[in-house]
Protein backbone atom coordinates (compact mmCIF):
# COMPACT_ATOMS: atom_id res chain seq x y z
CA UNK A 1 -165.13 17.19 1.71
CA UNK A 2 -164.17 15.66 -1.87
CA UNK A 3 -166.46 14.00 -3.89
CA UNK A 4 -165.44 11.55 -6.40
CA UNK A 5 -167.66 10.01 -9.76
CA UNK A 6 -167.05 7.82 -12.51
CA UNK A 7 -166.15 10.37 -15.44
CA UNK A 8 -169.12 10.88 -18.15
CA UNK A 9 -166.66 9.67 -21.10
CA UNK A 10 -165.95 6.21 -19.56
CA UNK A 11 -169.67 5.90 -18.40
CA UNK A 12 -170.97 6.58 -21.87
CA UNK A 13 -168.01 4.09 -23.46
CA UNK A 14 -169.24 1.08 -20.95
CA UNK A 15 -173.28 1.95 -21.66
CA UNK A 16 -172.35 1.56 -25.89
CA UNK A 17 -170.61 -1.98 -24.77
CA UNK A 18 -173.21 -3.03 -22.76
CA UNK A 19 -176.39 -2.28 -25.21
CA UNK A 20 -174.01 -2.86 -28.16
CA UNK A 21 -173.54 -6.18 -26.77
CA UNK A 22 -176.98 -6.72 -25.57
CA UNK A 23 -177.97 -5.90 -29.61
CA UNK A 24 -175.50 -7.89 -31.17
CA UNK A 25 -176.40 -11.28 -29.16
CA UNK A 26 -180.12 -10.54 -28.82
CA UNK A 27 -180.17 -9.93 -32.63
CA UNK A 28 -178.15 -13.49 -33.35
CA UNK A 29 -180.56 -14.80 -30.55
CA UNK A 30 -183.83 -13.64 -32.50
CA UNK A 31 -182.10 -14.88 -36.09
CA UNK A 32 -181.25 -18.02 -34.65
CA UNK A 33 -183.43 -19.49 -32.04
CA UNK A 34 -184.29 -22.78 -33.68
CA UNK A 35 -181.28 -24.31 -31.94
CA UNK A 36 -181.17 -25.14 -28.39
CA UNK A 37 -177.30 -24.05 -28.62
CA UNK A 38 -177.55 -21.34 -29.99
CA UNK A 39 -180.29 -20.09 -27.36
CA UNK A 40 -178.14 -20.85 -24.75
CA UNK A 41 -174.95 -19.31 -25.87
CA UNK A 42 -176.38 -16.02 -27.33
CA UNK A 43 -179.20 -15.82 -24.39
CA UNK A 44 -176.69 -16.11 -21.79
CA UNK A 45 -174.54 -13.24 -23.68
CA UNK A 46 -177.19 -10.92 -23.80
CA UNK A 47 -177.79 -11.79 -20.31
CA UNK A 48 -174.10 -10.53 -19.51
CA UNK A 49 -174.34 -7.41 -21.61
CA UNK A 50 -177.89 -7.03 -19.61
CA UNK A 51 -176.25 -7.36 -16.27
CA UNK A 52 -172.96 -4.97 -17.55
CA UNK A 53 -175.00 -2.35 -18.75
CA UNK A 54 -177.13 -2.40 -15.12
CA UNK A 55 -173.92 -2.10 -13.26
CA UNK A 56 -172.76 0.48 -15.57
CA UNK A 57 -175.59 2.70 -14.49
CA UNK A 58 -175.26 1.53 -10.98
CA UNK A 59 -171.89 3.28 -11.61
CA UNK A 60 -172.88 6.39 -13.06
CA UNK A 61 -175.27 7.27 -9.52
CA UNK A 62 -172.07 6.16 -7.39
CA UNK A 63 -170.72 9.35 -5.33
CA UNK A 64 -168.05 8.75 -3.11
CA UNK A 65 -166.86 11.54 -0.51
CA UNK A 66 -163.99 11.65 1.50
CA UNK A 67 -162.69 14.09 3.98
CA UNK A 68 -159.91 13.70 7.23
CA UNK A 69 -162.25 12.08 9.47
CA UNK A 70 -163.41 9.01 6.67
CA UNK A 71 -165.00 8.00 3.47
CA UNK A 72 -168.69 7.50 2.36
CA UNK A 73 -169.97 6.18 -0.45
CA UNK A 74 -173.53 7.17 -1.60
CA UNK A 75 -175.71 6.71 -4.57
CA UNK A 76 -176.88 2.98 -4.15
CA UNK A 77 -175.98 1.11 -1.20
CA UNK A 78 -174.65 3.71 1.21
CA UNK A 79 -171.98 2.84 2.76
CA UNK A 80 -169.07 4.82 5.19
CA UNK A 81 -166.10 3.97 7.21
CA UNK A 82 -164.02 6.31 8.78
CA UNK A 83 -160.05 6.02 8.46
CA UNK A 84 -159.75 5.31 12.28
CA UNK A 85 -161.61 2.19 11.33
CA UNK A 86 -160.02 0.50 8.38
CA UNK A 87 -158.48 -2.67 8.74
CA UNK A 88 -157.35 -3.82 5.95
CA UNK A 89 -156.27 -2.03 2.67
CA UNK A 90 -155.59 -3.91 -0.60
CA UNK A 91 -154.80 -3.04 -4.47
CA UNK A 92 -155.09 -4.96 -7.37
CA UNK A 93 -154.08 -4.38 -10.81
CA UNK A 94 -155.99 -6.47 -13.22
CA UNK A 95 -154.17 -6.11 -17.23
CA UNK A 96 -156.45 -5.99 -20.39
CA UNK A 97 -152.93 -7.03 -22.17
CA UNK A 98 -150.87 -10.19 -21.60
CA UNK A 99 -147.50 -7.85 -21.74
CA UNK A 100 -149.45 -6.18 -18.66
CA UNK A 101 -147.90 -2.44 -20.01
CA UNK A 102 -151.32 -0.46 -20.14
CA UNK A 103 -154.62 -1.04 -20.93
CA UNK A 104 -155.50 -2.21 -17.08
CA UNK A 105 -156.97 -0.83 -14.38
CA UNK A 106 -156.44 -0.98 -10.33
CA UNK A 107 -158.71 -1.65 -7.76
CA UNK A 108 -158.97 -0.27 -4.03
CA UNK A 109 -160.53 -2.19 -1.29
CA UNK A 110 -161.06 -0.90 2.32
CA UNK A 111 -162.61 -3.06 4.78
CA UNK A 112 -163.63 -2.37 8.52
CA UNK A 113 -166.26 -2.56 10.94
CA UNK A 114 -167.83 -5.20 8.56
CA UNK A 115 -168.02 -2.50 5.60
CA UNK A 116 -166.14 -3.13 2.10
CA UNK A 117 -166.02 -0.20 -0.02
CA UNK A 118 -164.16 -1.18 -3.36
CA UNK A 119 -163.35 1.18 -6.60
CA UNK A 120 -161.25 1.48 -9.70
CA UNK A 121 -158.72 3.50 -10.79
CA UNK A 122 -161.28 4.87 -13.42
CA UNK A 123 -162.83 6.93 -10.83
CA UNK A 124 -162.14 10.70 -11.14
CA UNK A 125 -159.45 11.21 -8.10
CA UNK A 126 -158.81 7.58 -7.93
CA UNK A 127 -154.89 8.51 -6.93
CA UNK A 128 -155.87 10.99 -4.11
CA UNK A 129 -157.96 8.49 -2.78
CA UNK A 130 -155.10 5.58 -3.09
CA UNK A 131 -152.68 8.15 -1.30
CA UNK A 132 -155.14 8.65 1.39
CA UNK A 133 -155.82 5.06 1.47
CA UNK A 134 -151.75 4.48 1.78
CA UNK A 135 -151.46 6.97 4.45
CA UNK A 136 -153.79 5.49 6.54
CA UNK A 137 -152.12 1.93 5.77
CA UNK A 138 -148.78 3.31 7.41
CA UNK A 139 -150.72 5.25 10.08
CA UNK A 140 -152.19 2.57 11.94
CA UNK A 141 -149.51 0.03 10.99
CA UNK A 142 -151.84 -2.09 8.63
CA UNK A 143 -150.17 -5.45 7.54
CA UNK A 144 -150.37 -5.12 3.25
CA UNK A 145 -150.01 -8.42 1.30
CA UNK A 146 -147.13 -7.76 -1.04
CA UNK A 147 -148.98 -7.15 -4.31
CA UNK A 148 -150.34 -4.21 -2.19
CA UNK A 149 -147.46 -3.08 -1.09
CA UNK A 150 -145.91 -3.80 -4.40
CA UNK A 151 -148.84 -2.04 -6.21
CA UNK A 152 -148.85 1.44 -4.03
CA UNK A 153 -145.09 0.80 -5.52
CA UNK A 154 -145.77 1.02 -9.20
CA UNK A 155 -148.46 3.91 -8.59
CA UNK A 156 -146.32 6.06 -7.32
CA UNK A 157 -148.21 8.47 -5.20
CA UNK A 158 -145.81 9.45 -2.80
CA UNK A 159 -145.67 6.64 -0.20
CA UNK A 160 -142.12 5.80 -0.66
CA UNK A 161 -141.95 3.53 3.38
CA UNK A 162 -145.11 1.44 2.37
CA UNK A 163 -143.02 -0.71 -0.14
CA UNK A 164 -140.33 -1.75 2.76
């Protein structure tokens, strides 16, 4: 059985956003609270950067294992599906540029039996996981929306017949 986390590096980068952000806005917030305004705008940023930096460390605890008979997903809301179950697969791509060349991430979703278990593509293993994901797709002859399909595509892990 694999296991998969969130890589230290990319935790630690999101935790200095978060409470960067959370100082930056609570500091303006302190300077600056005379104004009804400004309360509003730089409470409900540090209220953001709050909420980031708790899903950050939601992030850190998240394990997910995977092996031939399914996937589980511990450290928080457990959660496991095996691959005999999925029903629908879908990948996004979501761009950080407007040129969309780099800078994004992707997004896997996997829902059956009422369970949705969702990751980027910033886990460690993220394309093992997609492949796996793809396989099963093709296995039980799951329907993919074509940005899926299109997606799998332009992540080239091997699954030349799910594009068609």
């Amino acid at each position: 059985m694999a296991v998969y986390k969130y890589p230290a590096n990319r935790i630690l980068a999101d935790y200095f956003l978060g409470i960067g952000g959370m100082a930056m806005s609570g500091g303006l917030l302190a300077l600056a609270a005379s104004s009804r305004f400004v309360l509003i705008l730089f409470g409900g940023l540090t209220g953001v950067f709050l909420l980031f930096t708790i899903y950050t460390a939601r992030r850190q605890r998240l394990r997910i294992a995977a092996d031939g008979d399914g996937i589980q997903v511990s450290g928080g809301w457990v959660r496991s599906l095996r691959w005999d179950e999925v029903e629908t697969v879908t990948l996004r791509y979501f761009s950080a540029r407007r040129n969309r060349k780099g800078g994004g991430w992707m997004t896997l979703t996997l829902r059956g039996r009422g369970q949705k278990i969702a990751f980027d593509s910033h886990l460690e293993g993220f394309e093992a996981l997609a492949r796996k994901a793809g396989e099963v797709a093709i296995q039980r002859n799951l329907t993919l929306d074509p940005i899926t399909a299109s997606n799998f595509a332009a992540l080239d892990v091997g699954l030349k017949s799910i594009a068609a």
